[in-house]
N, C-alpha and C. Protein backbone atom coordinates (compact mmCIF):
# COMPACT_ATOMS: atom_id res chain seq x y z
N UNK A 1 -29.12 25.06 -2.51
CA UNK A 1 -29.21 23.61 -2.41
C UNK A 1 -28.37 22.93 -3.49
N UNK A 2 -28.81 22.91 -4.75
CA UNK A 2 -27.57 22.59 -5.52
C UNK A 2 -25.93 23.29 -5.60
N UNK A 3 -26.04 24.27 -4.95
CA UNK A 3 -24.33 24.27 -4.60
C UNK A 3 -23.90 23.54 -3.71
N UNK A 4 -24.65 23.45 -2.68
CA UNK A 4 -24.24 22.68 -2.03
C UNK A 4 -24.15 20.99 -1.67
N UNK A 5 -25.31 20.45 -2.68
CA UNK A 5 -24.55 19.09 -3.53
C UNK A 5 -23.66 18.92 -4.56
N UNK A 6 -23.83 19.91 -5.41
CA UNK A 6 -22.02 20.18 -6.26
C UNK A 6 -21.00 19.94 -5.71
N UNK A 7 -20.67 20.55 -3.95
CA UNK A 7 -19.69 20.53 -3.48
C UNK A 7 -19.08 19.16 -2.91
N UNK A 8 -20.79 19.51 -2.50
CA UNK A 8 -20.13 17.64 -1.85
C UNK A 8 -19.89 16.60 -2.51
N UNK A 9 -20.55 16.95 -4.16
CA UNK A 9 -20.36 15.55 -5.13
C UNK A 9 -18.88 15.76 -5.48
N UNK A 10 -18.04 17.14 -5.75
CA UNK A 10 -16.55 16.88 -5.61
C UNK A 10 -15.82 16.77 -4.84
N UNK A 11 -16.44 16.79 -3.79
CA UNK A 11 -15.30 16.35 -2.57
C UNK A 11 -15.18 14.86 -2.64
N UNK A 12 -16.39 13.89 -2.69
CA UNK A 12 -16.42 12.70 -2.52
C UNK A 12 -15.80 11.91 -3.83
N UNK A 13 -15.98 12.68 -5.24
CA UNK A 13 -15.17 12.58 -6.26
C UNK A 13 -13.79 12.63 -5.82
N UNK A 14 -13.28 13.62 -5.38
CA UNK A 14 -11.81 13.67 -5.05
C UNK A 14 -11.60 12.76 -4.11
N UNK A 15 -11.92 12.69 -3.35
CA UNK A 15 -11.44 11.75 -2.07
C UNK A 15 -11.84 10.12 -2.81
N UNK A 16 -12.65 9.88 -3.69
CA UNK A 16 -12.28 8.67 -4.59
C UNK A 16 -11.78 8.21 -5.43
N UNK A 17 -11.02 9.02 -6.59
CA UNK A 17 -10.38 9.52 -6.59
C UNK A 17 -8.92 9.20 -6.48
N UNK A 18 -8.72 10.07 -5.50
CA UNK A 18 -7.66 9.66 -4.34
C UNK A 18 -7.07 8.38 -3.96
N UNK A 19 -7.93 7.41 -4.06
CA UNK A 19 -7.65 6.38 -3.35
C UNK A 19 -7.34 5.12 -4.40
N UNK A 20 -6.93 5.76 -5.79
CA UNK A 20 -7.08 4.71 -6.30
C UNK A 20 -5.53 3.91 -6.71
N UNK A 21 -5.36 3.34 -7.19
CA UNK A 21 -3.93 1.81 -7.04
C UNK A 21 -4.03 1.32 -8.35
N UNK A 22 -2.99 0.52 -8.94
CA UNK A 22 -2.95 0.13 -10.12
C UNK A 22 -1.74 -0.19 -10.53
N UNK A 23 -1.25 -0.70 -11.63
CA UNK A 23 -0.17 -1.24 -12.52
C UNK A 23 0.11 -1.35 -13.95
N UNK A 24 0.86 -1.06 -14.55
CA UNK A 24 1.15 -0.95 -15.91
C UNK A 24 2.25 -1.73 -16.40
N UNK A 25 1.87 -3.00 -17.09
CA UNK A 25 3.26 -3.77 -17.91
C UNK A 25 3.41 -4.13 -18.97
N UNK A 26 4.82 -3.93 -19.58
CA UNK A 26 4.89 -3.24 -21.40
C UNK A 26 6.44 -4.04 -21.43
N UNK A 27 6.67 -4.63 -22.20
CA UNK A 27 8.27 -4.58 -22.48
C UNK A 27 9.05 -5.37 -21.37
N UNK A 28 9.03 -5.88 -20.53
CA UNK A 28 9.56 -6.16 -19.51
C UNK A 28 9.48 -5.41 -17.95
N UNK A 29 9.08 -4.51 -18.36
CA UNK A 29 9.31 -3.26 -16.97
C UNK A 29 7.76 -2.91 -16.37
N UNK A 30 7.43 -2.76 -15.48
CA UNK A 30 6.62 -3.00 -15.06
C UNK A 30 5.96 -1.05 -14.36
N UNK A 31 5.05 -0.60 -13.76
CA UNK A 31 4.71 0.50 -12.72
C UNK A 31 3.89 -0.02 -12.37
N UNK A 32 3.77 0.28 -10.52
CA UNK A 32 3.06 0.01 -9.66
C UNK A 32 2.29 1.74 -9.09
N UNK A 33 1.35 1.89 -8.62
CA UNK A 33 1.49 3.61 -8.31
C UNK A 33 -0.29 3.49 -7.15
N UNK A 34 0.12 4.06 -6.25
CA UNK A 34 -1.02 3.93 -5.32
C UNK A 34 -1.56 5.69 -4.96
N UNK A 35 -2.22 6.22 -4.75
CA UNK A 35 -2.63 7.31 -4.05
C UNK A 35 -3.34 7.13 -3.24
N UNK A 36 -3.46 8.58 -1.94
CA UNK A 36 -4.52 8.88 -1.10
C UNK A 36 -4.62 9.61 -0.56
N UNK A 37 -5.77 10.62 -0.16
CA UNK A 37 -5.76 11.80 0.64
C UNK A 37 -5.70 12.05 1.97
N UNK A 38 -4.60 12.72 2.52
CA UNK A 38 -4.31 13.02 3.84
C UNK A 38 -4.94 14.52 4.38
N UNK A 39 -5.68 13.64 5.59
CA UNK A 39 -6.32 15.25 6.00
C UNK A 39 -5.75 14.91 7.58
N UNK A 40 -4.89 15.59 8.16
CA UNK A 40 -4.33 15.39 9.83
C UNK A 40 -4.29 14.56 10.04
N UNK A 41 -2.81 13.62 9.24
CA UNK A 41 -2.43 12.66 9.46
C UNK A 41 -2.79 11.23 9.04
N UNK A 42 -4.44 11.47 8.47
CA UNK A 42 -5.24 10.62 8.65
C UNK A 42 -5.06 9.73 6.99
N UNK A 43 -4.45 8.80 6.94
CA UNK A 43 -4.77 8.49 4.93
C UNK A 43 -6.62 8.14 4.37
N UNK A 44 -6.88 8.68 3.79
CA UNK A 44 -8.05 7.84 3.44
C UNK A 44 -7.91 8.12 2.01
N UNK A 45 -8.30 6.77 1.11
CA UNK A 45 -9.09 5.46 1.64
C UNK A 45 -8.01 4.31 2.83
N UNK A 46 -6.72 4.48 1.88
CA UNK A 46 -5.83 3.49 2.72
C UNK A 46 -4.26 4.18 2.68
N UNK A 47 -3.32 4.49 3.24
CA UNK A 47 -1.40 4.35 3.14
C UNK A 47 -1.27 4.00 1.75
N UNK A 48 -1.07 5.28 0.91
CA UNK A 48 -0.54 5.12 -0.52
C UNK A 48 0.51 4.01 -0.12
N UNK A 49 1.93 4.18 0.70
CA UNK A 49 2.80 3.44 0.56
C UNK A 49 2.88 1.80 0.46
N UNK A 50 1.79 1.45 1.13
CA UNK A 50 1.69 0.01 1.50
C UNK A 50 0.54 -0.36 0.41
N UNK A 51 -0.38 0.34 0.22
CA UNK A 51 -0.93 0.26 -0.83
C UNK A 51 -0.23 -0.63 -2.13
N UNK A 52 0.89 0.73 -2.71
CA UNK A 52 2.11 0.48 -3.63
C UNK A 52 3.04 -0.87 -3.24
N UNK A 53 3.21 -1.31 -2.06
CA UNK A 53 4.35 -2.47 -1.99
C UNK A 53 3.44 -3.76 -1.79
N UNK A 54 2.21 -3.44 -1.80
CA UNK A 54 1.41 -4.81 -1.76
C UNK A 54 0.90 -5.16 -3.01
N UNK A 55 0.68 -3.87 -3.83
CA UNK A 55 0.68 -4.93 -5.50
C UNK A 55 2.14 -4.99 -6.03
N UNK A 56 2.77 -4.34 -5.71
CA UNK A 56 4.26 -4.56 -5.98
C UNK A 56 4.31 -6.40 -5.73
N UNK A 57 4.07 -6.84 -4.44
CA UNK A 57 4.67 -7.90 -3.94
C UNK A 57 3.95 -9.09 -4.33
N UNK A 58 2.42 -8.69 -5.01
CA UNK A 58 1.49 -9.73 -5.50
C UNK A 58 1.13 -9.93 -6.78
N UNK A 59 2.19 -8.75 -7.47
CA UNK A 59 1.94 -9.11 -9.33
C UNK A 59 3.62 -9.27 -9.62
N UNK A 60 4.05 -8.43 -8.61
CA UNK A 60 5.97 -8.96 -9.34
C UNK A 60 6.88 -9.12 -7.92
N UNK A 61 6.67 -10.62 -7.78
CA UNK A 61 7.13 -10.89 -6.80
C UNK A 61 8.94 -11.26 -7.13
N UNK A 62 8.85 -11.66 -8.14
CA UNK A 62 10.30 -11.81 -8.55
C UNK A 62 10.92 -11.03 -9.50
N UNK A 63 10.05 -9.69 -9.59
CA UNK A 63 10.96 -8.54 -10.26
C UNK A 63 12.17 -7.95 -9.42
N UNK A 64 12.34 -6.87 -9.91
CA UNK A 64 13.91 -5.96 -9.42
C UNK A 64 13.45 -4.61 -9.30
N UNK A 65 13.28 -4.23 -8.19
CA UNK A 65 12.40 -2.33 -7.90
C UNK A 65 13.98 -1.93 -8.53
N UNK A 66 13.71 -0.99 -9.94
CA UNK A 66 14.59 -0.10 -10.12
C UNK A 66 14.52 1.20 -9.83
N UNK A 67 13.34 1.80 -9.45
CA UNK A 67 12.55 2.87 -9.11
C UNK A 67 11.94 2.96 -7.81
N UNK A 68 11.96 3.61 -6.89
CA UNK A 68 10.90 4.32 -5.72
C UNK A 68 10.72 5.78 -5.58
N UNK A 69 9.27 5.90 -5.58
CA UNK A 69 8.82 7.63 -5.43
C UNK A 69 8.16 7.34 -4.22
N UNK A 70 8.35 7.93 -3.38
CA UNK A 70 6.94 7.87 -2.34
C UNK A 70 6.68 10.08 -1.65
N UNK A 71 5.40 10.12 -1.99
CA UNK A 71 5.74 11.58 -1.23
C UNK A 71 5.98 12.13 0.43
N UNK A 72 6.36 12.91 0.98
CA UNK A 72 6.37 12.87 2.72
C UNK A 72 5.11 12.96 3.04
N UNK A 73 5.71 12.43 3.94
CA UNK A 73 4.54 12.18 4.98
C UNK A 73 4.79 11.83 6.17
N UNK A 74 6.27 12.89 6.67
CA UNK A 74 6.57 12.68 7.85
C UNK A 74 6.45 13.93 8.82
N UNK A 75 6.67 13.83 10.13
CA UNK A 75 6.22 15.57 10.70
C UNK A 75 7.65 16.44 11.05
N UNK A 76 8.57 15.77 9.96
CA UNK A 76 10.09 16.98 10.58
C UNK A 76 10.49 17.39 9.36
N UNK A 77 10.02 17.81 8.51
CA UNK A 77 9.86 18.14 7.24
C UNK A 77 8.91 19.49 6.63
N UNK A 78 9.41 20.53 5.94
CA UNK A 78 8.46 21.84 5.89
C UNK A 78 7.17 20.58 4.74
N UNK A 79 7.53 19.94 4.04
CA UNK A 79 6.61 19.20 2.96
C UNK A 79 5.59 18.58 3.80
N UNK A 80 6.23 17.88 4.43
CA UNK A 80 5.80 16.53 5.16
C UNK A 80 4.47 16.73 6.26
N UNK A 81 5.24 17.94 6.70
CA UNK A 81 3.79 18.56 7.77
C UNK A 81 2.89 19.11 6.53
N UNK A 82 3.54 19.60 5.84
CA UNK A 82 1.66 20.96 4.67
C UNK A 82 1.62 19.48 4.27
N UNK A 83 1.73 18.21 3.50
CA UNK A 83 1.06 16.94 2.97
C UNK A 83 0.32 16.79 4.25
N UNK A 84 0.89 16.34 5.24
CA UNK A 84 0.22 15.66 6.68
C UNK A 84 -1.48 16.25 7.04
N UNK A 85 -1.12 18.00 6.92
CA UNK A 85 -2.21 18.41 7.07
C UNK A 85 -3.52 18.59 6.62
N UNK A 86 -3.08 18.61 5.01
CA UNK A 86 -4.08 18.11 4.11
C UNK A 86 -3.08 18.20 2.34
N UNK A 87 -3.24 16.66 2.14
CA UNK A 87 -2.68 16.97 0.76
C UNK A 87 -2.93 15.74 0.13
N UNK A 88 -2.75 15.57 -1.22
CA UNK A 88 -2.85 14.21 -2.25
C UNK A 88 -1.13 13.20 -1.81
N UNK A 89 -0.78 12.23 -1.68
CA UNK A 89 0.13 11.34 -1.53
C UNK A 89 0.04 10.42 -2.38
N UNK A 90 1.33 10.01 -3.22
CA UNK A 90 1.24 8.89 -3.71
C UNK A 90 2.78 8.64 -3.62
N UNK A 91 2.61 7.17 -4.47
CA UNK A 91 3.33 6.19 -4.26
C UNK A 91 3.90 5.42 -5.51
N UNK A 92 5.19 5.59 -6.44
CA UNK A 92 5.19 4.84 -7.67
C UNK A 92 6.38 4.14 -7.06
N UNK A 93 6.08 2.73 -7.70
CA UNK A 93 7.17 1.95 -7.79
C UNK A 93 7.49 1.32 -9.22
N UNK A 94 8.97 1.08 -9.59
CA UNK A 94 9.21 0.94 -10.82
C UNK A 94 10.12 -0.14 -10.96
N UNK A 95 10.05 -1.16 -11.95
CA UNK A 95 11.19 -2.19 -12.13
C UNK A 95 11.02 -3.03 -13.11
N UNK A 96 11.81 -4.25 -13.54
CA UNK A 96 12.16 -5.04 -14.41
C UNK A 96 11.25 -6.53 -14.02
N UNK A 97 10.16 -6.78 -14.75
CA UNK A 97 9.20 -7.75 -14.38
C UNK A 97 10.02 -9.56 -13.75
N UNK A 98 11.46 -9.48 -14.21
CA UNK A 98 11.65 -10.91 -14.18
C UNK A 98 11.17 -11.93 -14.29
N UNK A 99 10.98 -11.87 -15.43
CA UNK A 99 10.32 -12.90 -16.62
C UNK A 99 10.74 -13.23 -17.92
């Protein structure tokens, strides 16, 4: 019985985890960086990517992206399918605050 709430308390740890978004600004330059776990296709909690370009677009709307990371997450790709099927995804974006 307690192994088997151990397990499930880290799965639900990881998969929260997972889902988390945020920003860092120092000096002029700014990081944006989103994650989330893909199990068959599926993102949960939400699309690291859009995640990443929606605080991008609502804390530095008039910065300059000097930076994009995003991981695959497409299906014609040896990466893209093993992420698709089950893997961590994220999302950094990087640039000059314009300010």
């Amino acid at each position: 019985m307690n192994r088997t709430f151990l397990s499930a308390a880290l799965c639900v740890a990881s998969l929260t985890l997972a889902g988390c978004s945020g920003m860092r600004q120092a000096d002029g330059m700014y990081t944006v960086h989103a994650e989330s776990f893909r199990f068959f296709s599926i993102a949960i909690p939400h699309d690291d990517q859009a995640a990443a370009a929606k605080l991008n677009a609502e804390h530095f709307a008039k910065g300059t992206v000097v930076t994009s990371y995003s991981t695959p997450a497409d299906w014609t790709s040896f990466w893209g399918v093993l992420g698709n099927i089950m893997g961590f995804h994220s999302t950094v974006i990087s640039g000059k605050t314009g300010s």
